[in-house]
Structure formats: structure tokens, C-alpha cells
C-alpha atoms as a PDB file:
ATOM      1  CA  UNK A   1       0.000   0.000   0.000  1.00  0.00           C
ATOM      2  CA  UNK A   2       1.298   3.661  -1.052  1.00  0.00           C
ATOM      3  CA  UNK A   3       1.107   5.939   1.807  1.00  0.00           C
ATOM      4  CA  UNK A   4       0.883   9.719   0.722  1.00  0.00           C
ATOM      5  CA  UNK A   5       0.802  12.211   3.421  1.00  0.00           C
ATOM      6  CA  UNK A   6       0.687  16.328   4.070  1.00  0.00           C
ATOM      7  CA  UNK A   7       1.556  16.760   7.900  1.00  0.00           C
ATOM      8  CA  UNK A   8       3.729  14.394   8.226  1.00  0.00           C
ATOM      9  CA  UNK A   9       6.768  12.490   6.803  1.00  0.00           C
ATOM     10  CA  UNK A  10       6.597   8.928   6.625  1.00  0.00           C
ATOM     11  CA  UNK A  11      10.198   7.018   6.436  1.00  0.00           C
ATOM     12  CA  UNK A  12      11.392   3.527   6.461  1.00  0.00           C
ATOM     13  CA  UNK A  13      15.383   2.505   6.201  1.00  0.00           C
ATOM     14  CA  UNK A  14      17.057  -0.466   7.599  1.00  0.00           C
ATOM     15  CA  UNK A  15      14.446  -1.274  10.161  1.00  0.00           C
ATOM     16  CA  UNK A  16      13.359   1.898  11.814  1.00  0.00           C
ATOM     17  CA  UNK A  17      10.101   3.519  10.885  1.00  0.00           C
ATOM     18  CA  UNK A  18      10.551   7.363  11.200  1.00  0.00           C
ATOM     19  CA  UNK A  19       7.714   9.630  11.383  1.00  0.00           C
ATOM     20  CA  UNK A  20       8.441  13.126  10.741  1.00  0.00           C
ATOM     21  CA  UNK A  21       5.561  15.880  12.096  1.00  0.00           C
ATOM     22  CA  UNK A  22       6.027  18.352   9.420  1.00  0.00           C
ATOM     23  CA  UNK A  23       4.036  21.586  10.366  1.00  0.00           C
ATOM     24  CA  UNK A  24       6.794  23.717  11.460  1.00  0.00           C
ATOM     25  CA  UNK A  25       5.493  26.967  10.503  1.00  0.00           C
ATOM     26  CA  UNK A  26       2.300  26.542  13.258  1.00  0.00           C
ATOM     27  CA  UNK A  27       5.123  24.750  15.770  1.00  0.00           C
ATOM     28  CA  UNK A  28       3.916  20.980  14.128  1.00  0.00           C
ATOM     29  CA  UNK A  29       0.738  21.516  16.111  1.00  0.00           C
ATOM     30  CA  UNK A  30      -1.932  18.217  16.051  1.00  0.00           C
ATOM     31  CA  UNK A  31      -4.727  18.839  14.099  1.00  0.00           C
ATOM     32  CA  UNK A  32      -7.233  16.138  13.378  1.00  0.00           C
ATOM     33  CA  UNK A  33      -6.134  15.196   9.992  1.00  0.00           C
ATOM     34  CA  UNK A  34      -2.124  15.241  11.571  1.00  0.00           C
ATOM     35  CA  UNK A  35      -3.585  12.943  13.754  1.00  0.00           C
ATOM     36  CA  UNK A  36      -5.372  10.552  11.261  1.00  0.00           C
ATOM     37  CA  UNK A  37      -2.165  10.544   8.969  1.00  0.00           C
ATOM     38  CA  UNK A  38       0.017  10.060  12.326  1.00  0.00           C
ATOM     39  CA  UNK A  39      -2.086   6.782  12.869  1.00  0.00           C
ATOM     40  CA  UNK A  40      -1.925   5.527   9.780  1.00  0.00           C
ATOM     41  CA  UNK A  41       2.015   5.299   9.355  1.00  0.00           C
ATOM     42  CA  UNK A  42       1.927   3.796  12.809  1.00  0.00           C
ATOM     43  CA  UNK A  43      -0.253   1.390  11.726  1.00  0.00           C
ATOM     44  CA  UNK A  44       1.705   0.711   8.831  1.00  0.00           C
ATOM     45  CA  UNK A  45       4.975   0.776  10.629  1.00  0.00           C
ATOM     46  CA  UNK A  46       3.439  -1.592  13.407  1.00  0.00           C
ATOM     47  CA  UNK A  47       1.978  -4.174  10.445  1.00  0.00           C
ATOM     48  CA  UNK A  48       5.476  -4.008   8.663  1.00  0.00           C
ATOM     49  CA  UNK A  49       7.336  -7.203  10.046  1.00  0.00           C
ATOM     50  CA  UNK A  50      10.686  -5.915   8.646  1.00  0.00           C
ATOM     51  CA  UNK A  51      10.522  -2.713  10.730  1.00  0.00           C
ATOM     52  CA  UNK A  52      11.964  -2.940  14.437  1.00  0.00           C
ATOM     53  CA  UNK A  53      12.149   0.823  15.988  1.00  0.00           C
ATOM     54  CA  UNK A  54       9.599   3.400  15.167  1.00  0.00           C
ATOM     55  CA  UNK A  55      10.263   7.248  16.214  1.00  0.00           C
ATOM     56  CA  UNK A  56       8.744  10.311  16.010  1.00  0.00           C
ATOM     57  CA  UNK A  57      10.059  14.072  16.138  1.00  0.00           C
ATOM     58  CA  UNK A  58       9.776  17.181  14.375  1.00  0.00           C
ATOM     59  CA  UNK A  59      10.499  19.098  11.672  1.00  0.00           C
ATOM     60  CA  UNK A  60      12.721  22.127  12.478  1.00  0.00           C
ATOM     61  CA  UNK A  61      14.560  23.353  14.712  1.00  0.00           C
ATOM     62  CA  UNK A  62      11.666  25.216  17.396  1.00  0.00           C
ATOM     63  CA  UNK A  63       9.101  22.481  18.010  1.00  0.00           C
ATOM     64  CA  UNK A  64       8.901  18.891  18.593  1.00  0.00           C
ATOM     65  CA  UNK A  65       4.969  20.008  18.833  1.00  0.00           C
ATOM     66  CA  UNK A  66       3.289  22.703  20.694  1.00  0.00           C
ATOM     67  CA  UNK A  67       0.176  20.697  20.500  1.00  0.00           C
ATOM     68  CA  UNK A  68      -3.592  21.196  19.652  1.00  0.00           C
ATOM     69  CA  UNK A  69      -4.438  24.396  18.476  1.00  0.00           C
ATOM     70  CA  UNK A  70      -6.871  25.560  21.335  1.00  0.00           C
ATOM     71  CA  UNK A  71      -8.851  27.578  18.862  1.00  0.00           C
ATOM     72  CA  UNK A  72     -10.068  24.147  17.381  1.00  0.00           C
ATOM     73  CA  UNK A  73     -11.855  23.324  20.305  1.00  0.00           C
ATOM     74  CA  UNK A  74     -13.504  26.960  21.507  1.00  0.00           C
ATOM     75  CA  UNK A  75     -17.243  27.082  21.110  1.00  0.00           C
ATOM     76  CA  UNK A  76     -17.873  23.024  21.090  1.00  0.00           C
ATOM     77  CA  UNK A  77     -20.202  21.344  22.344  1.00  0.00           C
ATOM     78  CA  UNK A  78     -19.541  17.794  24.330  1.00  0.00           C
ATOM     79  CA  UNK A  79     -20.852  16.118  21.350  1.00  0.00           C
ATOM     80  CA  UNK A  80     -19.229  17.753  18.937  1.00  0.00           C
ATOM     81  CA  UNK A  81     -15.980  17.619  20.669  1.00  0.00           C
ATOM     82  CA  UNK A  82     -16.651  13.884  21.025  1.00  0.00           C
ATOM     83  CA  UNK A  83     -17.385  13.253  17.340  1.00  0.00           C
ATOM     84  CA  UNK A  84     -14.556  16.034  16.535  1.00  0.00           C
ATOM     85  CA  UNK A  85     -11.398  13.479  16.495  1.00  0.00           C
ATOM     86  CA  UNK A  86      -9.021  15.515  18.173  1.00  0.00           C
ATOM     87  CA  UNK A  87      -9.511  13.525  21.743  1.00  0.00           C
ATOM     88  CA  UNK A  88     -10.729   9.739  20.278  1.00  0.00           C
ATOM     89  CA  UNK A  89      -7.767  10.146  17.352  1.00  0.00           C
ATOM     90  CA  UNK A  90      -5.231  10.880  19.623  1.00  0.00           C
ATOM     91  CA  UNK A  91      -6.354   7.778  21.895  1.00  0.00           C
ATOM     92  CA  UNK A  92      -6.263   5.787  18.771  1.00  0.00           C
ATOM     93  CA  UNK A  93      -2.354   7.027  18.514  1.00  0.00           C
ATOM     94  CA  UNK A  94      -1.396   5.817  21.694  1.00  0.00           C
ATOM     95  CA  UNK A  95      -3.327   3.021  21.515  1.00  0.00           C
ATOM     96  CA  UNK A  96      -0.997   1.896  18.102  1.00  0.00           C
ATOM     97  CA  UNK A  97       2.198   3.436  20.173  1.00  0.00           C
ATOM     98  CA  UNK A  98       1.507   1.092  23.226  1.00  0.00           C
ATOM     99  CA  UNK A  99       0.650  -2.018  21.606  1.00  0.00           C
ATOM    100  CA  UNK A 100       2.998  -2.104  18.914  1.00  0.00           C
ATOM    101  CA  UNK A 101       4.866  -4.623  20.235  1.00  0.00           C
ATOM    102  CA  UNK A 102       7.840  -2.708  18.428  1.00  0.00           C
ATOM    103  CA  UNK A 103       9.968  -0.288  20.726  1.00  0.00           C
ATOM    104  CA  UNK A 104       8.963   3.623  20.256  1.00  0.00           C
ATOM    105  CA  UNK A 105      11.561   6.473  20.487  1.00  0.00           C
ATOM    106  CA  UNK A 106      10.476  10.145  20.752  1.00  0.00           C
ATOM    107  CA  UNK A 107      13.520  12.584  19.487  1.00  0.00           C
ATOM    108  CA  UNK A 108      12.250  15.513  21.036  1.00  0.00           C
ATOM    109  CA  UNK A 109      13.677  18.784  19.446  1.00  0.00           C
ATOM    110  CA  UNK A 110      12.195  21.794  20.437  1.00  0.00           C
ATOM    111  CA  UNK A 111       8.778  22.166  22.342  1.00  0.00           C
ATOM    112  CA  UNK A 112       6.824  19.491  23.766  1.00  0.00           C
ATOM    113  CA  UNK A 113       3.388  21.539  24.932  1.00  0.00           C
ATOM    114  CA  UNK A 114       0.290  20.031  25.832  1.00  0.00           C
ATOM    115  CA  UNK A 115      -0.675  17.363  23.543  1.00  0.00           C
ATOM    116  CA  UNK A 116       2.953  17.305  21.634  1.00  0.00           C
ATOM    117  CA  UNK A 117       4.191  17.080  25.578  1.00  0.00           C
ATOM    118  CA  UNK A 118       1.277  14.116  25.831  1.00  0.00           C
ATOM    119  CA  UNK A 119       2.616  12.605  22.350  1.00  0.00           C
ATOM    120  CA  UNK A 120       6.563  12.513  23.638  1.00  0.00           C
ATOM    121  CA  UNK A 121       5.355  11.272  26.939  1.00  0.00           C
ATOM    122  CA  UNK A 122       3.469   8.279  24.986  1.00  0.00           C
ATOM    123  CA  UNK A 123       6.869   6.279  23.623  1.00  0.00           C
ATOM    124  CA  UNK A 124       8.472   4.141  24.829  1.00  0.00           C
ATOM    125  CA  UNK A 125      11.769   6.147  25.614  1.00  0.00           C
ATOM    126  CA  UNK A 126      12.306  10.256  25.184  1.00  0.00           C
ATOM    127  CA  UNK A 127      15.510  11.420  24.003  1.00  0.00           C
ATOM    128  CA  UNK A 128      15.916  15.370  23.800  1.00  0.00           C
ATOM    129  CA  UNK A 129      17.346  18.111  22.609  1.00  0.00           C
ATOM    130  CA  UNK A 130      18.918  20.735  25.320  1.00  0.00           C
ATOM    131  CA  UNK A 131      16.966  23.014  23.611  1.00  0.00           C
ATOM    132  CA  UNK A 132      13.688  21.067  24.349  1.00  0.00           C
ATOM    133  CA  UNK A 133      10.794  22.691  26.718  1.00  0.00           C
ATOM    134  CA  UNK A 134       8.165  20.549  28.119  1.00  0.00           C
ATOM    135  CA  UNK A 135       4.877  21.942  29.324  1.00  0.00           C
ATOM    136  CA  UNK A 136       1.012  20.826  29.809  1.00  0.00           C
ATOM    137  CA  UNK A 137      -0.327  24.787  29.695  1.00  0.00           C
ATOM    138  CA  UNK A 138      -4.135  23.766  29.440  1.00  0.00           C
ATOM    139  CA  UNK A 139      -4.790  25.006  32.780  1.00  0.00           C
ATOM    140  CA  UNK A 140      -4.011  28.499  31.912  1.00  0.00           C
ATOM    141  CA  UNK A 141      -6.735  28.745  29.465  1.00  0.00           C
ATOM    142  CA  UNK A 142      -9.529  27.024  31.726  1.00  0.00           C
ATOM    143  CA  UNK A 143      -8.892  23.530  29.971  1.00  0.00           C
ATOM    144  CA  UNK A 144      -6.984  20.702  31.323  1.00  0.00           C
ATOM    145  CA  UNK A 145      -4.414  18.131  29.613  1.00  0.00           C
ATOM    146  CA  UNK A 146      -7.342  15.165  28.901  1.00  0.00           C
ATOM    147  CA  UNK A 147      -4.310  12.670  28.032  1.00  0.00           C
ATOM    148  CA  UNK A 148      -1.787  13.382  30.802  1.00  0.00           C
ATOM    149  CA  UNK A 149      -4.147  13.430  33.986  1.00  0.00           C
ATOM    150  CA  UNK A 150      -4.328   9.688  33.227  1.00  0.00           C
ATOM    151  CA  UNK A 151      -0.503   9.003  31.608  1.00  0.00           C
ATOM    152  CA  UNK A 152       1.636  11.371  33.376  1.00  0.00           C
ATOM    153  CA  UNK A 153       1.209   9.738  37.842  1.00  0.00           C
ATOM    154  CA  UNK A 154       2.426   6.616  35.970  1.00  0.00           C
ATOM    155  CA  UNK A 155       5.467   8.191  34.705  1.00  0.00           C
ATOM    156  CA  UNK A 156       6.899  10.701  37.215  1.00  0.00           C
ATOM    157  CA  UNK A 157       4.424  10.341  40.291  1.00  0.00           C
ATOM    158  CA  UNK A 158       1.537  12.005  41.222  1.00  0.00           C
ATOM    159  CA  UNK A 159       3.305  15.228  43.399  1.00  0.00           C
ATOM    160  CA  UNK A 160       5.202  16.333  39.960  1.00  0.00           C
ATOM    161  CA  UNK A 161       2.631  15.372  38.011  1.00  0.00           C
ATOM    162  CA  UNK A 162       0.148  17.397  39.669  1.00  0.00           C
ATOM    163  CA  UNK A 163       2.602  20.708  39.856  1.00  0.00           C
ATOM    164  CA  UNK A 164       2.910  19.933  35.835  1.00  0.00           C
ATOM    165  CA  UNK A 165      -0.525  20.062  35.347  1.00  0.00           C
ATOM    166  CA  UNK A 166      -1.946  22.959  37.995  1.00  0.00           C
ATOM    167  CA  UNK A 167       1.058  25.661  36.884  1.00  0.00           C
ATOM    168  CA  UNK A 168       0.756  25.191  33.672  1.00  0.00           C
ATOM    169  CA  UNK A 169       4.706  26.216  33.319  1.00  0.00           C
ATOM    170  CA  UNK A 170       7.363  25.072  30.728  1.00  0.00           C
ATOM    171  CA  UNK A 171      10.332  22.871  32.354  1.00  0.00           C
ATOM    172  CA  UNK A 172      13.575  22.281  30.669  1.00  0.00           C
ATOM    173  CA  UNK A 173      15.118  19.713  29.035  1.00  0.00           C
ATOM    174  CA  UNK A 174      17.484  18.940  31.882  1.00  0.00           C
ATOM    175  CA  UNK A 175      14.568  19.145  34.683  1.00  0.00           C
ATOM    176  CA  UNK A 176      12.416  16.779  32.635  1.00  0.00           C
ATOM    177  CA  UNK A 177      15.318  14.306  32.441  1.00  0.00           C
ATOM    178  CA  UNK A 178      15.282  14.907  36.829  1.00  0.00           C
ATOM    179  CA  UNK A 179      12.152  14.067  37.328  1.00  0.00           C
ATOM    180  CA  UNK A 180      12.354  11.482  35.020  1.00  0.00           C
ATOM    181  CA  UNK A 181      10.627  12.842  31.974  1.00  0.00           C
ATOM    182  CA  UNK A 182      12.945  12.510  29.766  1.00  0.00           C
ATOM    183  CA  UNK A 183      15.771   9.454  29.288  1.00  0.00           C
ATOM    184  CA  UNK A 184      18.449  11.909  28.092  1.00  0.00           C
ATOM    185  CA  UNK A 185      19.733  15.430  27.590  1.00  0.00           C
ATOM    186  CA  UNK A 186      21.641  15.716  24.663  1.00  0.00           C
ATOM    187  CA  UNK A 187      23.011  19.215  22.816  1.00  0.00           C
ATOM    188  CA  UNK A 188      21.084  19.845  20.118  1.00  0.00           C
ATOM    189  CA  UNK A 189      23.398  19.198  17.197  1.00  0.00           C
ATOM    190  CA  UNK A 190      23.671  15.780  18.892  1.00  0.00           C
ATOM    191  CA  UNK A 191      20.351  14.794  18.573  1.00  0.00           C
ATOM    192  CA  UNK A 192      19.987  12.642  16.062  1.00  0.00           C
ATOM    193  CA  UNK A 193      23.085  10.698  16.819  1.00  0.00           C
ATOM    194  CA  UNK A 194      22.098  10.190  20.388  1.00  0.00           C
ATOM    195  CA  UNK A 195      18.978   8.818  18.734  1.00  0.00           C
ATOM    196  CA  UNK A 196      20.923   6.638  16.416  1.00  0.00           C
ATOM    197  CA  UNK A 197      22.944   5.018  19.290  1.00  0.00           C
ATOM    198  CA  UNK A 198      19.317   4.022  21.476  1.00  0.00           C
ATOM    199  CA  UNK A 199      18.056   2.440  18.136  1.00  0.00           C
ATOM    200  CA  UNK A 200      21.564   0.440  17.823  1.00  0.00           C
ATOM    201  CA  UNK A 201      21.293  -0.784  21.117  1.00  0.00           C
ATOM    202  CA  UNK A 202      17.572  -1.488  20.459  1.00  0.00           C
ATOM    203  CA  UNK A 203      17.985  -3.235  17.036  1.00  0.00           C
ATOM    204  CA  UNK A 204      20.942  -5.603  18.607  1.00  0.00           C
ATOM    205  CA  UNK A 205      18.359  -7.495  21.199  1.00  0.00           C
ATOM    206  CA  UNK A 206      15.987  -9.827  19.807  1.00  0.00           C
ATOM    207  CA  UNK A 207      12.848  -8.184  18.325  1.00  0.00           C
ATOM    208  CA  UNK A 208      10.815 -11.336  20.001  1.00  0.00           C
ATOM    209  CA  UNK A 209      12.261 -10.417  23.354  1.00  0.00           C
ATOM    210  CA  UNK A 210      11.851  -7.084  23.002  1.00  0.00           C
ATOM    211  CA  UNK A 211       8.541  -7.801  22.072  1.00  0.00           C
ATOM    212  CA  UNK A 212       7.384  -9.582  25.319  1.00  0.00           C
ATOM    213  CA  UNK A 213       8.605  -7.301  27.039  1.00  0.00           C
ATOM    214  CA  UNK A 214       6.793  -4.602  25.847  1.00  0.00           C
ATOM    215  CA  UNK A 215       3.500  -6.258  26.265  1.00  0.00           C
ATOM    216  CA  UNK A 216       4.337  -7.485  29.635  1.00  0.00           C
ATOM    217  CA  UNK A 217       5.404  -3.636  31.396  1.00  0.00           C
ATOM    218  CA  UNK A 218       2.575  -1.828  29.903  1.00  0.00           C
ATOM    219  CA  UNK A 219      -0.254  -5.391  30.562  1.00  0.00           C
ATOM    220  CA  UNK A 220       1.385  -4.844  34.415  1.00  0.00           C
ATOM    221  CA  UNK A 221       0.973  -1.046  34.866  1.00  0.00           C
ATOM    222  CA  UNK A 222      -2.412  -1.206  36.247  1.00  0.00           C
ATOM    223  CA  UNK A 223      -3.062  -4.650  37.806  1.00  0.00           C
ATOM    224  CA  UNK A 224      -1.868  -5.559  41.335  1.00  0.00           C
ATOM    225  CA  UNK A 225       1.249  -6.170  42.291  1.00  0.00           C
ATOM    226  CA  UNK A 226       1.384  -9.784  42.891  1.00  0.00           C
ATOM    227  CA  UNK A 227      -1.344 -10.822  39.914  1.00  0.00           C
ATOM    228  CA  UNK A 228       1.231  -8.811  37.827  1.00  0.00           C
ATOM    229  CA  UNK A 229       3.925 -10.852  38.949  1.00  0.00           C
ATOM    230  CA  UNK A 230       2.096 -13.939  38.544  1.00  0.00           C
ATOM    231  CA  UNK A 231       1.023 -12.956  34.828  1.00  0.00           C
ATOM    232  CA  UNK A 232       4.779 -11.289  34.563  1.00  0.00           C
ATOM    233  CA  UNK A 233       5.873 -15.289  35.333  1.00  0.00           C
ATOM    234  CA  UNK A 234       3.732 -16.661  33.055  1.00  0.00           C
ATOM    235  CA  UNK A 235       4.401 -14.697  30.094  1.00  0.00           C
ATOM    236  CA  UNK A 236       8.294 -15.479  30.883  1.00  0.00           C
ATOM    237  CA  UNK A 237       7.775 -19.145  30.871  1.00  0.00           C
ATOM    238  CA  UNK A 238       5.964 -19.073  27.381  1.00  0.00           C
ATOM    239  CA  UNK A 239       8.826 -16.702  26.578  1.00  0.00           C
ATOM    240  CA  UNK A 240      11.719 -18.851  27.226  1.00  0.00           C
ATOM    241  CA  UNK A 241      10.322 -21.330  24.619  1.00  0.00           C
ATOM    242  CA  UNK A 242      11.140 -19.355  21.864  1.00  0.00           C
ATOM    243  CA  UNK A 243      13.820 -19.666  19.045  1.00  0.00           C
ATOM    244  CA  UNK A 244      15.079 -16.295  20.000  1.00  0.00           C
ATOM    245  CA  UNK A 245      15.408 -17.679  23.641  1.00  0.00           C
ATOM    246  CA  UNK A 246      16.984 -20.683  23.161  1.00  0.00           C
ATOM    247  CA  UNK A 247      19.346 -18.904  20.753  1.00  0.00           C
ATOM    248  CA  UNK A 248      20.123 -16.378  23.811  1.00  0.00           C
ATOM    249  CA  UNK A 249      21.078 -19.317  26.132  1.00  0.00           C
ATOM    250  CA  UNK A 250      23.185 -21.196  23.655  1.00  0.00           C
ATOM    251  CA  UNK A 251      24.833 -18.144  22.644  1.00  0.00           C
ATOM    252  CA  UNK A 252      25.935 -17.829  25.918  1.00  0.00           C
ATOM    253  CA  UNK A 253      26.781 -20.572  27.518  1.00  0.00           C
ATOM    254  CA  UNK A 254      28.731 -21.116  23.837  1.00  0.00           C
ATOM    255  CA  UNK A 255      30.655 -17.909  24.406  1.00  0.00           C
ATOM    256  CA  UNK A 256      29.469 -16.683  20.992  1.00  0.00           C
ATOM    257  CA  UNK A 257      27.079 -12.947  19.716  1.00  0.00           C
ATOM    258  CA  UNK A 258      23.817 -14.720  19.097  1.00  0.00           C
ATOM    259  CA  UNK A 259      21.887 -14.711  15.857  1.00  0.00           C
ATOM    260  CA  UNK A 260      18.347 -13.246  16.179  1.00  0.00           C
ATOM    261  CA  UNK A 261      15.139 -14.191  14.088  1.00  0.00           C
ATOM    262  CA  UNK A 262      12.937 -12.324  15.868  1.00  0.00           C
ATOM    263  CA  UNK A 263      10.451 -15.395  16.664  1.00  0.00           C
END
């Protein structure tokens, strides 16, 4: 299938799926039909067994995204904001990011506000620019972040994720990699290097292991602790009967790099 897009750009090469949000002169903000072309390269990207490591960033050199423009939403009605597709497509989004089964990077190179914050904060692992601001500023126009008051406790804790979300201020790079935003701090010019060595390191494991994995942190997140363990166990002992497991073990105990097949 030929994929044709306007917002964003859509790139495969040697097993990484890169999606590009390519609205720089409105700071790559989300509209609906960003949103709808966003999905479908991540569906794409998740369907394609050849690709491994999907990321996202943005075009130029100010914003990673600054988010929905609030405009879009003034004057709605529930309903209409319902049917709209700026909240139900971006659920759609994560729901693609988190069940993948493929790792997700976000190479975050500028601003990260409100729903671009909400996007970053939805892969797998952030990598940003020093340049990079992160900020949920709903509040200070009598909205609030509808993605983060559910995704951000289960990232960096309710205490900072409540200050996020009631001031409404930007934080830096650096403080988002504190508080545990953000994986890494890079300067800017370093960016997509430092994005080139995570999706080495990724691209080296086995994509069935990796895969597992995956589905095994985010099934956990919200059951209790010892059910998680017990379903953590069982999903390990189905695990370890796989060629990419056995391969792991003989690999090692041969003294040898193993050879992945990613099943």
C-alpha cells in the first residue's frame, strides 16, 4: 500500500520507521487530519514485520509540537468535541504506540506543549534536545491536559505530576530528564546521533524479546502487584520457549554474539 501524506513524513530505512511531524510553521501543532495521517504510518509501521524501531520528532529546529491548536476546540459542544477526532484520534495514537509490540523512540527537538508534551510522553523512551521545553499549559486557558491526567502519575508520580498540570509552566530539558521525563539530555546538534545510538542498542536485542517485554510492562501497569507478577511469570515461561530464547542461552553458555530471528 502507497502511503501519501501532508503533515507528516513517513520514512522507512534499515528497520526503523521514522515519522516526521512536518508543520513547522504553526510549531507541528496536532490537528485532526495530523492525527489521522500520524495513525496511519503507525499502523503501517506496526503491520510491517521488517521494521523494528519506530520514532517520532519534528520538523525544524523550534518544536517537537506545541500541540492542539486551542482555537479548534472553543465554542464546542460535548458532542461535537466527542465526534470532533481531536480527543478519540489521539487515543487511537497511543493506543498503536503502546501495543505495537515494536519499541517507540520520541527525538524531542524543540517544544513538547500540551498534547505534543502528551505525544513525547506516549513512547516508549524520550531522548531530547537541550533546547527542548516541556509543558502541559491547558490550565491556563480554563482547559486541562485530557491525556496526561491519566498518563503522566504513571510516569513521574503524582506530586510532579500534579505541579505539571496545575502551573501550567514550561520545564527544561534537563529538569524533565530529573524528574524522570525525559531518558536523556543531549546538545542539540547531537540529537539525532544520540537517537541513532538508542536504536543500535535497540535493534541488537531480539525483536521477540523485546517484544514480550513490551507487552508485559505496559499489561502490568495497572493490575496488582502480585497478579502482575504472577502474569509477569507466566508470560516469561511461554517466553523462554522461543527460538530467540533458546538462541540467547546457547549463545551464551557457547561464548558466541547470538543470531536473532525475531520469533
Amino acid at each position: 500500500m502507497s502511503l501519501s501524506f501532508e503533515n507528516i513524513i513517513y520514512e522507512k530505512k534499515d528497520k526503523v520507521a521514522k515519522i516526521t511531524l512536518n508543520r513547522p510553521r504553526v510549531l507541528n501543532a496536532l490537528s485532526v487530519k495530523t492525527l489521522k495521517e500520524l495513525c496511519l504510518a503507525l499502523q503501517d509501521a506496526r503491520d510491517d514485520e521488517d521494521i523494528r524501531v519506530i520514532v517520532i520528532t519534528g520538523a525544524g529546529d523550534r518544536a517537537f509540537s506545541a500541540g492542539f491548536d486551542i482555537g479548534d476546540i472553543k465554542d464546542k459542544t460535548p458532542y461535537e468535541f466527542r465526534v470532533s477526532g481531536e480527543f478519540y484520534g489521539f487515543y487511537d495514537v497511543i493506543r498503536i504506540l503502546y501495543y505495537s509490540g515494536k519499541p517507540t523512540i520520541a527525538s524531542v527537538n524543540g517544544l513538547a506543549l500540551g498534547g505534543g508534551c502528551e505525544l513525547a510522553c506516549s513512547a516508549d523512551l524520550i531522548i531530547a534536545s537541550e533546547k527542548a521545553m516541556f509543558g502541559l499549559p491547558e490550565i491556563n486557558v480554563g482547559v486541562f491536559p485530557g491525556i496526561a491526567v491519566a498518563q503522566l502519575p504513571r510516569l513521574i508520580g503524582l506530586r510532579k505530576a500534579l505541579e505539571l498540570m496545575y502551573f501550567g509552566d514550561m520545564i527544561p530539558a534537563k529538569e524533565a530528564e530529573r524528574i524522570g521525563l525525559v531518558n536523556k539530555v543531549v546538545p542539540h546538534e547531537k540529537l539525532e546521533e544520540a537517537t541513532k545510538e538508542y536504536i543500535d542498542k535497540l535493534l541488537s536485542k531480539s525483536a521477540a524479546a523485546l517484544r514480550s517485554l513490551k507487552s508485559a510492562v505496559y499489561r502490568c501497569l495497572d493490575m496488582e502487584y502480585f497478579k502482575a507478577l504472577a502474569m509477569a511469570g507466566e508470560m516469561l515461561a511461554t517466553h523462554i520457549s522461543s527460538e530467540d530464547a533458546k538462541e540467547g542461552v546457547t549463545a551464551f553458555l557457547e561464548k558466541r554474539q547470538p543470531v536473532w530471528k525475531g520469533k
